[in-house]
N, C-alpha and C. Protein backbone atom coordinates (compact mmCIF):
# COMPACT_ATOMS: atom_id res chain seq x y z
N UNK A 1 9.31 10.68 29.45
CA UNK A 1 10.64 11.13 29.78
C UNK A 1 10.90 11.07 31.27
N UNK A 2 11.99 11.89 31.50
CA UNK A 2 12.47 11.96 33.16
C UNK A 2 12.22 13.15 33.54
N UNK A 3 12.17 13.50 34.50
CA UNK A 3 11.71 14.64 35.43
C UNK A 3 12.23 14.38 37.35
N UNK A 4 12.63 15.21 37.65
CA UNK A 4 13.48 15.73 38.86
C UNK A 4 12.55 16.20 40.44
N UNK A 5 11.15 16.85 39.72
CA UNK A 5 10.32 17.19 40.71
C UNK A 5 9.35 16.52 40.53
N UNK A 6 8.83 15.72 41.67
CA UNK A 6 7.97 14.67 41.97
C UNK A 6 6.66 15.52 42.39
N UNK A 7 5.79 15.30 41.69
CA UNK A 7 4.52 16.20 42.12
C UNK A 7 3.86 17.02 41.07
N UNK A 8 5.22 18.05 40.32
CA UNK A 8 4.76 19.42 39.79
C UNK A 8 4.82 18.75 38.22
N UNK A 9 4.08 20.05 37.65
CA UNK A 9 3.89 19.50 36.18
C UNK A 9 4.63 19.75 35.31
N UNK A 10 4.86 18.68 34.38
CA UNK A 10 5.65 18.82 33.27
C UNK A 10 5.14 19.36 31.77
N UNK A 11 5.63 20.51 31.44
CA UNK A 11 4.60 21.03 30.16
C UNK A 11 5.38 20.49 28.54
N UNK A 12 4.45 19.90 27.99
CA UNK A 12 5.45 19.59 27.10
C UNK A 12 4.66 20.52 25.38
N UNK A 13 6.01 20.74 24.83
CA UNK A 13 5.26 22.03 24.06
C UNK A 13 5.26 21.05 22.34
N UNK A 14 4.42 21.73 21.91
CA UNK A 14 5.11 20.93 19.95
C UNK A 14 5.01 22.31 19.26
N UNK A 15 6.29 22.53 18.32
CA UNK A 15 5.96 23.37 17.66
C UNK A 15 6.53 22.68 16.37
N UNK A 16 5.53 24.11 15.44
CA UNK A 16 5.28 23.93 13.94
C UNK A 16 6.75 24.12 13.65
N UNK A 17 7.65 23.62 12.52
CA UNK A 17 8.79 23.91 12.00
C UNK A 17 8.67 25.04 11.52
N UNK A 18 7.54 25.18 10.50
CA UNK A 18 7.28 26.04 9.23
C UNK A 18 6.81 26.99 9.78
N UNK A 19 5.62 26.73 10.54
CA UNK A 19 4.96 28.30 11.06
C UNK A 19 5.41 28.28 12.99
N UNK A 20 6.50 28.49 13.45
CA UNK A 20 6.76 28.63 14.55
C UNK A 20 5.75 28.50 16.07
N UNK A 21 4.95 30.52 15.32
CA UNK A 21 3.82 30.44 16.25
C UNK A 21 2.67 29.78 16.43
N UNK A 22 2.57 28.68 16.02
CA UNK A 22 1.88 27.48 15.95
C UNK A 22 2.14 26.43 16.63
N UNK A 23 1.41 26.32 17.70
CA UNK A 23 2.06 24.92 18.86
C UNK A 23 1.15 24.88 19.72
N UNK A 24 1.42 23.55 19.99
CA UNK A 24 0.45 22.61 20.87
C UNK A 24 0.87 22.10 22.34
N UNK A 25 0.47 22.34 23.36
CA UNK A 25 1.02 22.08 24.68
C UNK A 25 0.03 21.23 25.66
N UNK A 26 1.03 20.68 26.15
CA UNK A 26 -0.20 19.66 27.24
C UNK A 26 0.81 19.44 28.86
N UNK A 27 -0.12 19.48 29.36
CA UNK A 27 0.70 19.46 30.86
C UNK A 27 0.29 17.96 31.39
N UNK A 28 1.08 17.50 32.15
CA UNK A 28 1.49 15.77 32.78
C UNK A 28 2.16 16.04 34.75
N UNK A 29 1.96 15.33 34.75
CA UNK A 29 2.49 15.44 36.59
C UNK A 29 3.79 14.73 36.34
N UNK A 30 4.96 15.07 37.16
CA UNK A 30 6.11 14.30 37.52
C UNK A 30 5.94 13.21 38.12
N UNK A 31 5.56 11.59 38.02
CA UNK A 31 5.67 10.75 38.50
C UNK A 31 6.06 10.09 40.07
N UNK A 32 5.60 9.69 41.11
CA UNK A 32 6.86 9.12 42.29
C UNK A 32 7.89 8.12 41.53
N UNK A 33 8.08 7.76 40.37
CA UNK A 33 9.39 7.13 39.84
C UNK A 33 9.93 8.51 38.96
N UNK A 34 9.67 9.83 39.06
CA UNK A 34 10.32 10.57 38.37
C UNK A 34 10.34 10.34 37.14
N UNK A 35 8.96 9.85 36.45
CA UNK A 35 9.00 10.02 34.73
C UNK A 35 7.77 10.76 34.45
N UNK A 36 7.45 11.03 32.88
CA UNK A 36 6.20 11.57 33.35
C UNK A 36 6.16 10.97 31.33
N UNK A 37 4.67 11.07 30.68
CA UNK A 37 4.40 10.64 29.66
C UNK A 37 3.14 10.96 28.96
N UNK A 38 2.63 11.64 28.43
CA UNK A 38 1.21 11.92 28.38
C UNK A 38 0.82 11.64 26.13
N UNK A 39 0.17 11.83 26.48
CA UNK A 39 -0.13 11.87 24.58
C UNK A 39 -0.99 13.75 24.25
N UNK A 40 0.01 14.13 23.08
CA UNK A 40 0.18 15.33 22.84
C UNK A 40 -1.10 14.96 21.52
N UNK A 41 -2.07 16.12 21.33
CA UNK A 41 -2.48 16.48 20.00
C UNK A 41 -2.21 16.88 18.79
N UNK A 42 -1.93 16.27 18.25
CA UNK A 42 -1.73 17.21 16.94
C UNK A 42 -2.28 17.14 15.74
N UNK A 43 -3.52 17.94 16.16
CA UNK A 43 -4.65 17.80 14.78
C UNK A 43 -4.66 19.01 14.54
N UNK A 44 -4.24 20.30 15.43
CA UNK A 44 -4.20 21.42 14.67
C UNK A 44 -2.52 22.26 14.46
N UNK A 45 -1.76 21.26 14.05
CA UNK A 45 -0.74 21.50 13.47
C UNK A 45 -0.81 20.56 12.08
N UNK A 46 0.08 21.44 10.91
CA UNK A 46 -0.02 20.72 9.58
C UNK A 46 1.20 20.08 9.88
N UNK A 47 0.72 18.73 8.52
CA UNK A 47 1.70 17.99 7.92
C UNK A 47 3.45 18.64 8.09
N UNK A 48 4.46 18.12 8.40
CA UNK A 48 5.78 18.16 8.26
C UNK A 48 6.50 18.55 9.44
N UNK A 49 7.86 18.84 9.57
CA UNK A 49 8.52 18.98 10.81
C UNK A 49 7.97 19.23 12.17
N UNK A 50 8.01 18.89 12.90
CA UNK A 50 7.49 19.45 14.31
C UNK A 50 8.64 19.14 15.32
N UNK A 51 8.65 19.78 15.93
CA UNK A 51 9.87 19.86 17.46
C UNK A 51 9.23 19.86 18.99
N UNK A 52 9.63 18.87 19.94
CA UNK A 52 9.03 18.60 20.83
C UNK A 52 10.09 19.13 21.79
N UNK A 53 10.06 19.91 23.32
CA UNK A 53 10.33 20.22 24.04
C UNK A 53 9.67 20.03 25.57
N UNK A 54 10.42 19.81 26.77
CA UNK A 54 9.55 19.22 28.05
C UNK A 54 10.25 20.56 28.90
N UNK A 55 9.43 21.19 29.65
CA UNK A 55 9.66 22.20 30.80
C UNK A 55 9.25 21.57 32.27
N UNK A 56 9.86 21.94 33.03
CA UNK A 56 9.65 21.87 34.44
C UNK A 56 9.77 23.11 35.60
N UNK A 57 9.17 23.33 36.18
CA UNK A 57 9.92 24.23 36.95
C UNK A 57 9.11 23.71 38.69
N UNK A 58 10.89 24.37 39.39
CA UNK A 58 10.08 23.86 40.79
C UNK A 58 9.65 24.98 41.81
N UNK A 59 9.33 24.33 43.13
CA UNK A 59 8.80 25.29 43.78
C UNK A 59 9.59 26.58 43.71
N UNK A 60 10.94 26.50 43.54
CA UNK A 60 11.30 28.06 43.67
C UNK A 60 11.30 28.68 42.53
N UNK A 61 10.77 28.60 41.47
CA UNK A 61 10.51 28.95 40.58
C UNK A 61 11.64 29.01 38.94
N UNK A 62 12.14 28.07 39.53
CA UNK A 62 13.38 27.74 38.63
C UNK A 62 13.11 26.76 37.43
N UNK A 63 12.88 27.00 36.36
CA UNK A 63 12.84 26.30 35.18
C UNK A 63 13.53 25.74 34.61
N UNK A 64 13.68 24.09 33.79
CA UNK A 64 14.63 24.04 32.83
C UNK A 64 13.74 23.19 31.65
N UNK A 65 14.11 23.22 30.56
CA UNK A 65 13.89 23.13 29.29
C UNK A 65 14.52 22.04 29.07
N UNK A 66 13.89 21.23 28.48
CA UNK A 66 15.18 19.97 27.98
C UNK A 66 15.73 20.15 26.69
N UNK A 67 16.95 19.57 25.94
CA UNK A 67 17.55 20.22 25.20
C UNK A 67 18.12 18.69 24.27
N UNK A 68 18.64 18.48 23.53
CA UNK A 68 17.85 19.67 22.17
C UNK A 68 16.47 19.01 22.00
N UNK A 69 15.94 19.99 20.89
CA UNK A 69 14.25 19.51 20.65
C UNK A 69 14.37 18.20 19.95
N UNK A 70 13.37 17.54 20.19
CA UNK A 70 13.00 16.08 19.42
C UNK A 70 12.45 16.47 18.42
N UNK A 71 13.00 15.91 17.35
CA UNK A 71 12.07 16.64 16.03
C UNK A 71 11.47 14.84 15.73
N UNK A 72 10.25 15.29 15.11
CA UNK A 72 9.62 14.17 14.14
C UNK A 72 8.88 14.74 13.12
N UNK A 73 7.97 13.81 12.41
CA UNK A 73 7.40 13.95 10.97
C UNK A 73 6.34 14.07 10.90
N UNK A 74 5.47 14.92 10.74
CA UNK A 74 4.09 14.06 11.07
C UNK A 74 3.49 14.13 9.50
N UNK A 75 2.66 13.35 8.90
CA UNK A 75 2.41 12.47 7.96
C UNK A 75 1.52 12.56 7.70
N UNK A 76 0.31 13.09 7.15
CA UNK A 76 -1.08 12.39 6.83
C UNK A 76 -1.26 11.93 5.46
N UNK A 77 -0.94 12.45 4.77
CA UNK A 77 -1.33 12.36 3.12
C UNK A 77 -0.97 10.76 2.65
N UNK A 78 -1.76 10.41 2.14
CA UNK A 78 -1.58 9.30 1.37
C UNK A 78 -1.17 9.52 0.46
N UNK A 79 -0.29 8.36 -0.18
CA UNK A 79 0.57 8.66 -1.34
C UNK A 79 -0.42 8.22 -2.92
N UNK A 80 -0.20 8.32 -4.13
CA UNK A 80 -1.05 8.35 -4.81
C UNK A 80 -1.42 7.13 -5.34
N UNK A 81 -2.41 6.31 -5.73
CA UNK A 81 -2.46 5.21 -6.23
C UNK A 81 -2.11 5.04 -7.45
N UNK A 82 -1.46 3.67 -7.35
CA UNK A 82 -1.31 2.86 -8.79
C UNK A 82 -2.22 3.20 -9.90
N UNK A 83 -1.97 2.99 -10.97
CA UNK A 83 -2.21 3.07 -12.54
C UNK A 83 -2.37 2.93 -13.61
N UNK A 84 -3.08 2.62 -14.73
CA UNK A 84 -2.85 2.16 -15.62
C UNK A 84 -2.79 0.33 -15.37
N UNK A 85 -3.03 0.06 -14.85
CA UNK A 85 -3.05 -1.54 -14.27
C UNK A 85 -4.07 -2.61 -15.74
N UNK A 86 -2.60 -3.54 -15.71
CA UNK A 86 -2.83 -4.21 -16.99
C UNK A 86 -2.23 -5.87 -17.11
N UNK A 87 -2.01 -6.17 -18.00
CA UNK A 87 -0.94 -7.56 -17.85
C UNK A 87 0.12 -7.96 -19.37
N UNK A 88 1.07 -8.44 -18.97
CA UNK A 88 1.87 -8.92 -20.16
C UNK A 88 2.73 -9.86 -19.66
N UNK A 89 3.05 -10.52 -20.88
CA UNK A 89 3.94 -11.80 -20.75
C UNK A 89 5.32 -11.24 -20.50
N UNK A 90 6.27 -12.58 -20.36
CA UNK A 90 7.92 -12.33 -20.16
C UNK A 90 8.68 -11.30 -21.35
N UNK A 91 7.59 -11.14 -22.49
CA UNK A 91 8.67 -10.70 -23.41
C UNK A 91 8.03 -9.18 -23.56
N UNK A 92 7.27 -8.65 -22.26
CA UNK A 92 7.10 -7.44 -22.34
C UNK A 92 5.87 -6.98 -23.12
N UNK A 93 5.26 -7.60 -24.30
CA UNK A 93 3.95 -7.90 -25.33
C UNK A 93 2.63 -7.59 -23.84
N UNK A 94 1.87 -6.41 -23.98
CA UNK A 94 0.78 -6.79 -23.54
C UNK A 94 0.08 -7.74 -23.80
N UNK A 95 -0.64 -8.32 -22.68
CA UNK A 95 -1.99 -9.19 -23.15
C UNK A 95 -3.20 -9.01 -23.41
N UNK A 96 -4.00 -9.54 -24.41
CA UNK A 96 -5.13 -9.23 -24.34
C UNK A 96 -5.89 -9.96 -23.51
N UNK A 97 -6.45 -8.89 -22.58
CA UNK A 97 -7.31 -9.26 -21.24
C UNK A 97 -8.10 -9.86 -21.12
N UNK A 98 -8.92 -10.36 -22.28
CA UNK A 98 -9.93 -11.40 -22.40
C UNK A 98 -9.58 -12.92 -22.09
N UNK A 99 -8.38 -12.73 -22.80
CA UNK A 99 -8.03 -14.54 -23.18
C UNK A 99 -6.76 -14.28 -23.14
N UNK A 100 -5.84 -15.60 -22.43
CA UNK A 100 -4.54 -15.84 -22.86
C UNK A 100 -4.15 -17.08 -22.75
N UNK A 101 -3.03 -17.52 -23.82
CA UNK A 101 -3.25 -18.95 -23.84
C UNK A 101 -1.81 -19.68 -23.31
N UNK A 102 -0.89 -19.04 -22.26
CA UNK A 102 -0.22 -19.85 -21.80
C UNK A 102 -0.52 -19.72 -20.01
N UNK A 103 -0.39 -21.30 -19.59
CA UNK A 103 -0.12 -20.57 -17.78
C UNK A 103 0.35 -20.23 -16.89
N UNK A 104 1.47 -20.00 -17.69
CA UNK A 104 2.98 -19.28 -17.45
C UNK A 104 3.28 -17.44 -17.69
N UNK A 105 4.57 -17.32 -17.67
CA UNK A 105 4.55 -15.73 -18.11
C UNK A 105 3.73 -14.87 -18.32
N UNK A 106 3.00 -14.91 -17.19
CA UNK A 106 1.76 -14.02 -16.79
C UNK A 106 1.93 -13.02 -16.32
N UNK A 107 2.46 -11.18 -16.58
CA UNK A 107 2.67 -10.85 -15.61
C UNK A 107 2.00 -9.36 -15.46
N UNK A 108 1.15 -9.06 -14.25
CA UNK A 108 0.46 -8.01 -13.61
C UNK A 108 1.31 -6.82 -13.90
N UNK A 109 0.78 -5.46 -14.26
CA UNK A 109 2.01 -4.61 -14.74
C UNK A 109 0.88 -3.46 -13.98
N UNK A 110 1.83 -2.20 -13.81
CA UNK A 110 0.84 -1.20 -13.63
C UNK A 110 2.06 -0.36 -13.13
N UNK A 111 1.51 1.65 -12.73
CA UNK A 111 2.17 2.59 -13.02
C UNK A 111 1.93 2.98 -11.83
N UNK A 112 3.53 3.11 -10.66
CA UNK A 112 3.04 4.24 -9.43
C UNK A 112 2.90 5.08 -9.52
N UNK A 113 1.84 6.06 -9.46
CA UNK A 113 1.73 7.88 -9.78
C UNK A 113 2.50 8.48 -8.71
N UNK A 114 2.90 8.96 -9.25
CA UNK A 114 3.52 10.40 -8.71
C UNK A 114 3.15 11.77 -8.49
N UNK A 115 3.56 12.45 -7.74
CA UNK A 115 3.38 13.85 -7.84
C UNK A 115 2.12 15.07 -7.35
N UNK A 116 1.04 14.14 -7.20
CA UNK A 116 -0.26 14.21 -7.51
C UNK A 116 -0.52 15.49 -6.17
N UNK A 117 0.03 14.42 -5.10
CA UNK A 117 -0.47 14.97 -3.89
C UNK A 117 0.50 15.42 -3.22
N UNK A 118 2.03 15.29 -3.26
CA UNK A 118 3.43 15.91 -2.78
C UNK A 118 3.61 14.31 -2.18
N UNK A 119 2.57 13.12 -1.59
CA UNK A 119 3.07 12.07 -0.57
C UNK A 119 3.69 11.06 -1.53
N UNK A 120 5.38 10.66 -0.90
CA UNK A 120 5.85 9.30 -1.87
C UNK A 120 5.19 8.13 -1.00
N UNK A 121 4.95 7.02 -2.26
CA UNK A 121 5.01 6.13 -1.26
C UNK A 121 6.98 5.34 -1.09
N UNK A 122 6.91 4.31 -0.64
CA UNK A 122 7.50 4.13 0.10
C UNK A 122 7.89 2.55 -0.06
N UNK A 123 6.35 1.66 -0.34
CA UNK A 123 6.60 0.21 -0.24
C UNK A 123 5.13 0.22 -0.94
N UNK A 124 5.29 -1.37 -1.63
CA UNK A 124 3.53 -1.33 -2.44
C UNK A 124 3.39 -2.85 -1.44
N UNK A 125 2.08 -2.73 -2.14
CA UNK A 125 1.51 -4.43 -1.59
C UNK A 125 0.65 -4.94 -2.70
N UNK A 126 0.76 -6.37 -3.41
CA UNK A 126 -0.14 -6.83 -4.34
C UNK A 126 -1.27 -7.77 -3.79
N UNK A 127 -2.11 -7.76 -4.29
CA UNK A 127 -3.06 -8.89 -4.04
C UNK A 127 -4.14 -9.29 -5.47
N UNK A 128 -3.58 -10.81 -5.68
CA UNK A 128 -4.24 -10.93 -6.66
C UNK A 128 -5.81 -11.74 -6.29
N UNK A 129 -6.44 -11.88 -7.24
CA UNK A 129 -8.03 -12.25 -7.01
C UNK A 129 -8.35 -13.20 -8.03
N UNK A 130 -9.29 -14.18 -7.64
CA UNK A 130 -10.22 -15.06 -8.26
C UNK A 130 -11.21 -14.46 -9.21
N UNK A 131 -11.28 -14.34 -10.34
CA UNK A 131 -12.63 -13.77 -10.91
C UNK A 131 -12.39 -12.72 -11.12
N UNK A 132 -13.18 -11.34 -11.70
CA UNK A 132 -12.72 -10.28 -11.91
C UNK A 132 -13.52 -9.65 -11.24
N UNK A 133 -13.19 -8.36 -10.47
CA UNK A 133 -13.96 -7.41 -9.75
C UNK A 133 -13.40 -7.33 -8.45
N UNK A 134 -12.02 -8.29 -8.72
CA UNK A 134 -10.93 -8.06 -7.50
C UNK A 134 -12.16 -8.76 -5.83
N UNK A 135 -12.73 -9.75 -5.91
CA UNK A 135 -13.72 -9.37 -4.40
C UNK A 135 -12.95 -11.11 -3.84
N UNK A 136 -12.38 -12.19 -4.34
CA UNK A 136 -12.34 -13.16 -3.94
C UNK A 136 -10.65 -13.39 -3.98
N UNK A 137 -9.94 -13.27 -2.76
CA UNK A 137 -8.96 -12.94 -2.40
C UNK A 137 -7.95 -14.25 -2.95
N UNK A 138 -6.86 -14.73 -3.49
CA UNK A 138 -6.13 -15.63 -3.95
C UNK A 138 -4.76 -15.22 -3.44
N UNK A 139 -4.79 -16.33 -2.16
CA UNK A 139 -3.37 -15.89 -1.54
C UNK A 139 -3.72 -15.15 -0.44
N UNK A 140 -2.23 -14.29 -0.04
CA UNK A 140 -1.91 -13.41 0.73
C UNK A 140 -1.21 -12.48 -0.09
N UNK A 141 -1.87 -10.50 0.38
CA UNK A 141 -0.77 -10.13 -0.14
C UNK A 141 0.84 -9.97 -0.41
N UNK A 142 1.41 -9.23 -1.57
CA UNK A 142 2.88 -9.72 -1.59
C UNK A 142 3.20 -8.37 -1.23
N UNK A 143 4.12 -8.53 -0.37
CA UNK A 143 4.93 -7.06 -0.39
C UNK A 143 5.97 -6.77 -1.06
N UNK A 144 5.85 -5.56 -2.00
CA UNK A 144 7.02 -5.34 -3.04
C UNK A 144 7.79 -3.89 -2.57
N UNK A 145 8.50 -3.82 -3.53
CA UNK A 145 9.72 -2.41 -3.41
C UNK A 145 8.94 -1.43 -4.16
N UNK A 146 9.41 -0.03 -3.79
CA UNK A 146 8.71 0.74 -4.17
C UNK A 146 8.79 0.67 -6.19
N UNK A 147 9.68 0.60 -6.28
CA UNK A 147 10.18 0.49 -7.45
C UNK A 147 9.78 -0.71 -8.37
N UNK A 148 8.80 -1.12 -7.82
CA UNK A 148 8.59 -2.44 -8.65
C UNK A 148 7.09 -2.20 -9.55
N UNK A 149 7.23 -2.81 -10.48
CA UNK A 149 5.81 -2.37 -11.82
C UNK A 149 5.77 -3.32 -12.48
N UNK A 150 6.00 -4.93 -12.03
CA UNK A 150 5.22 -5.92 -12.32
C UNK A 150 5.49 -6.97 -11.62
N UNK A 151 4.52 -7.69 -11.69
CA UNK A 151 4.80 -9.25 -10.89
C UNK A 151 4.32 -10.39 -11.58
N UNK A 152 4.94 -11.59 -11.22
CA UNK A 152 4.19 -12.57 -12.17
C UNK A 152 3.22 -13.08 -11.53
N UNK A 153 2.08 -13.49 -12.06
CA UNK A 153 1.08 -14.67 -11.29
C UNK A 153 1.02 -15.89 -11.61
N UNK A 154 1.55 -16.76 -10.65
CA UNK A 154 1.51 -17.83 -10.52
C UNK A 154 0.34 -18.93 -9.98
N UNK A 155 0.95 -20.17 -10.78
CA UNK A 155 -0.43 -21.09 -10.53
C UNK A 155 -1.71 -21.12 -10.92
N UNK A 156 -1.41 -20.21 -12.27
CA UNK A 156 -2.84 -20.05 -12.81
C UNK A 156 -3.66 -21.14 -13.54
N UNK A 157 -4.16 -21.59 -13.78
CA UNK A 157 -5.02 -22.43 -14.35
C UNK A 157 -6.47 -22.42 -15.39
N UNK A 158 -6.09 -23.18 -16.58
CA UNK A 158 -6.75 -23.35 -17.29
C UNK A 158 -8.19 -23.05 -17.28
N UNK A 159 -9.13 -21.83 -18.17
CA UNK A 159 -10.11 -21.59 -17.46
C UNK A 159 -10.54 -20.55 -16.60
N UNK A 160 -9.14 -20.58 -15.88
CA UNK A 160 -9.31 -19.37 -14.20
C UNK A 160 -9.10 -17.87 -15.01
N UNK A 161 -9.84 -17.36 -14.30
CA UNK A 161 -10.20 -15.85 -14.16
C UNK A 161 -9.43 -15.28 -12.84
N UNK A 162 -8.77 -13.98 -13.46
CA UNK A 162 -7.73 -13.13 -12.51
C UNK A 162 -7.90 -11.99 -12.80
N UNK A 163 -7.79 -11.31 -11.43
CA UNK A 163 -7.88 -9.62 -11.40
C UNK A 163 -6.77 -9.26 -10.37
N UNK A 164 -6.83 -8.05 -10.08
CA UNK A 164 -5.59 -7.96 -8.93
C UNK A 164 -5.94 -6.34 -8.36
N UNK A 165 -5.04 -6.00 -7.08
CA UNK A 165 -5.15 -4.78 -7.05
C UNK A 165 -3.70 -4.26 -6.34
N UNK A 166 -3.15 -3.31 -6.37
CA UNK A 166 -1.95 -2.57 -5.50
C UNK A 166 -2.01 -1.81 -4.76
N UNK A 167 -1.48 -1.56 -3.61
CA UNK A 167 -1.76 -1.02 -2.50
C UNK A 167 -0.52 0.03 -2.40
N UNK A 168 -0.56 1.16 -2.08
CA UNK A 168 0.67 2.24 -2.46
C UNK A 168 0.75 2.41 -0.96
N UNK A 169 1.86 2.74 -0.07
CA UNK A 169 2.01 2.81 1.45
C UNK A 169 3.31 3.69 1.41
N UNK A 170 3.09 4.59 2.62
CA UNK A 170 4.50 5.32 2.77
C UNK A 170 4.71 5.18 4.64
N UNK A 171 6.27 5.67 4.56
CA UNK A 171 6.50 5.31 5.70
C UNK A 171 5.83 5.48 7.03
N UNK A 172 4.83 6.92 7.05
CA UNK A 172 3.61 6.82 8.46
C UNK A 172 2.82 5.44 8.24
N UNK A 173 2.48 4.94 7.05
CA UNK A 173 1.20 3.93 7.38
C UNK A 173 0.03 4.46 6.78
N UNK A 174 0.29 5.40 5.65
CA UNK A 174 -0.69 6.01 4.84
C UNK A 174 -1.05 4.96 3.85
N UNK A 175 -1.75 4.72 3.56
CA UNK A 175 -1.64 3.99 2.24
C UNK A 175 -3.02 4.41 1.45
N UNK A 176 -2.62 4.04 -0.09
CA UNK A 176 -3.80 4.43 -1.10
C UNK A 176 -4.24 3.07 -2.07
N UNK A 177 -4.97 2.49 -2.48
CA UNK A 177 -5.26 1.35 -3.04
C UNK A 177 -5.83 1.46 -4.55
N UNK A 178 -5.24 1.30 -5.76
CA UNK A 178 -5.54 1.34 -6.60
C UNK A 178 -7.33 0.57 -7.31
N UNK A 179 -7.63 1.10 -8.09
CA UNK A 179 -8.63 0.72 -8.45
C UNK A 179 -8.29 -1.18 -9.11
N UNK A 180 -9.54 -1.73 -9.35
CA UNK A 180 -9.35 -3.31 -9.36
C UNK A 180 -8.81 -3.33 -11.23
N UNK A 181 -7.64 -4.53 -11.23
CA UNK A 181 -7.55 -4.25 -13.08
C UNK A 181 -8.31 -4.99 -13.83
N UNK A 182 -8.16 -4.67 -14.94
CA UNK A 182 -8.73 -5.72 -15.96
C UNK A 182 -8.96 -7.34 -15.71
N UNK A 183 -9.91 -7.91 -15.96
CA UNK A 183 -9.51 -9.38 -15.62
C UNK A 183 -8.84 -10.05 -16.57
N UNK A 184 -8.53 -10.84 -16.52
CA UNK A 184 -7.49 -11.97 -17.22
C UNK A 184 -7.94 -13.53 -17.37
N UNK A 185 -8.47 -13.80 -18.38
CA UNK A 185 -9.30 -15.37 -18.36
C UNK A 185 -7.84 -16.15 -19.29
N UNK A 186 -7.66 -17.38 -18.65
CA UNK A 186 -6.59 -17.84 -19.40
C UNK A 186 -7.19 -19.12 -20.11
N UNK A 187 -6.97 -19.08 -21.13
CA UNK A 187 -7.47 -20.89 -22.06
C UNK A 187 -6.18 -21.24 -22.31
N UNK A 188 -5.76 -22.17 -21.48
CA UNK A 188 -4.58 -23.24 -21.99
C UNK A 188 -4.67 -24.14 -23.06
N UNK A 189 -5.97 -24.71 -23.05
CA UNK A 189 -6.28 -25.82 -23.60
C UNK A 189 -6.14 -25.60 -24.72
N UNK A 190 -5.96 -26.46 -25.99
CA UNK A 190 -6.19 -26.54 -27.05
C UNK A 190 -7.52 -26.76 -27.13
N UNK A 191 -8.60 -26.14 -28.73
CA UNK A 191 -9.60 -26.97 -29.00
C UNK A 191 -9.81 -28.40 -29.01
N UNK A 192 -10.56 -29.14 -29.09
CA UNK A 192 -10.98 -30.41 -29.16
C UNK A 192 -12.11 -30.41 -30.57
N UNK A 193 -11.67 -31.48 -31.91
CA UNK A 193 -13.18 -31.61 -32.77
C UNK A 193 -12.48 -33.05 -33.26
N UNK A 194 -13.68 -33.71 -33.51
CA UNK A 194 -13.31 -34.71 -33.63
C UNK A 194 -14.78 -35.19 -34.32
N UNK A 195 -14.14 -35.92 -35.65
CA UNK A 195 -15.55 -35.85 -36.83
C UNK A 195 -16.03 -37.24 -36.46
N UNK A 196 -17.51 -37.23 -36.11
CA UNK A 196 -17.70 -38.96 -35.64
C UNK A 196 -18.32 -39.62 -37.01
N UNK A 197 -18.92 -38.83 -37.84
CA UNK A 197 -19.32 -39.77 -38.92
C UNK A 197 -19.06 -38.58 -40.36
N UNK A 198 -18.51 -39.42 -41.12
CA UNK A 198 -17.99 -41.03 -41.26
C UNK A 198 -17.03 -40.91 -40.79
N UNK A 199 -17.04 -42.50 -40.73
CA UNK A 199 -15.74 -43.07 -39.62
C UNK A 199 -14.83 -43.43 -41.22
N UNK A 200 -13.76 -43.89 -40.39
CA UNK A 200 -12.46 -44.14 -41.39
C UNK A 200 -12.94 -45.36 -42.00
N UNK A 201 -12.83 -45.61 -43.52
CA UNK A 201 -12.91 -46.54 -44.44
C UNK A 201 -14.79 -47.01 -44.53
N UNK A 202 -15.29 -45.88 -44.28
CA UNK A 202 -17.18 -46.09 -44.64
C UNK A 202 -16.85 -45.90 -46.12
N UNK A 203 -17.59 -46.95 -46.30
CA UNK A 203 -18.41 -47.15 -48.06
C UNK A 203 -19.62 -46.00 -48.30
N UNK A 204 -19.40 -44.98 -48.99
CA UNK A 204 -20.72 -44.22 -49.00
C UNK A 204 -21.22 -44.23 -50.47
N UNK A 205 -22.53 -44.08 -50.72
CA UNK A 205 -23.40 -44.10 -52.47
C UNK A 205 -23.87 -42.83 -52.21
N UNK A 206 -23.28 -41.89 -51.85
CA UNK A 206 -24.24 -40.85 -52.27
C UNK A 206 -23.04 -39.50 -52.52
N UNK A 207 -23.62 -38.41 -53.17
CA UNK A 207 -22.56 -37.53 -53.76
C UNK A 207 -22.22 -36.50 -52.37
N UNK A 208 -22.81 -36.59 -51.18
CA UNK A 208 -22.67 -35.64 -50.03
C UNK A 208 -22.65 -36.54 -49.21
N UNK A 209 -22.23 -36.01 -47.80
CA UNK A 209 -21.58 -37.05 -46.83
C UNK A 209 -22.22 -36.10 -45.40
């Protein structure tokens, strides 16, 4: 901030919204450009409102307060992780996680929890995976809306094995990461059989073939 007396210290106070007599103060020098800036603690104030205030006073003992208080948020809690994490096609039909046989309308589904801990999140993040056990990264994650509870995966391929995971984030930068889902092995292919003997139009003498 700004400050008027070059030299003397600037006290800057934080108080608790909720519990008043609860606050944190740190003193800073007035700058020769007349600013002053320091970094305040606040590990022993809780989660939620806090109000920031800067004092000065000069040699004659005259004080002023700056006005009004800066309020901010302060944040710790992570919001709760994703859920229930699964997969289904376009028409809403879960899949069964073993096997699926198109490589299309694939789509990652799962449940933001709520409530758990009081923290919303805010914004998710997906990241899907090679193989199951979520460890071999495919892509970059996607960033979604909070509101979102499925995505499709694309580019899958015949064969390939998929897992995924969601990342729950609120507006401090908390975030919580859901456990890895089910994997997803897809067989596109049709079988292949093909009878090599007998061939078409063999003469056979015997009653079994």
């Amino acid at each position: 901030g700004t400050c008027s007396e070059v030299g003397l210290d600037v006290v800057i106070k934080v108080v608790d919204s909720a519990t008043p007599s609860v606050t944190s103060t740190e003193k800073t020098p007035c700058t020769n450009s007349k600013t002053f800036s320091t970094v305040v603690a606040l590990n022993g104030l809780a989660d939620g409102k806090l109000k920031f205030n800067a004092t000065q006073k000069n040699t004659a003992g005259i004080s002023t307060t700056s006005a009004p208080d800066v309020e901010i948020t302060k944040d710790t809690q992570a919001p709760d992780a994703a859920i229930d994490l699964g997969w289904k096609d376009n028409n809403g039909t879960q899949i069964n996680i073993d096997y699926f046989s198109s490589l299309t309308s694939i789509k990652a589904i799962w449940t933001a929890k709520t409530g758990s801990t009081g923290a919303t999140a805010e914004s998710q993040k997906l990241q899907f995976y090679q193989g199951e056990g979520c460890s071999v990264s495919l892509g970059s994650p996607i960033s979604l809306l909070v509101g979102d509870k499925d995505y499709e995966l694309k580019g899958a391929t015949n064969g390939g094995v998929y897992s995924y995971k969601v990342t729950s984030l609120d507006d401090a930068g908390n975030s919580s990461v859901s456990a890895c889902s089910p994997k997803l092995t897809v067989q596109s292919a049709a079988p292949s059989v093909v009878i090599s003997s007998p061939t078409v139009l063999n003469v056979v003498n015997s009653s079994t073939t």
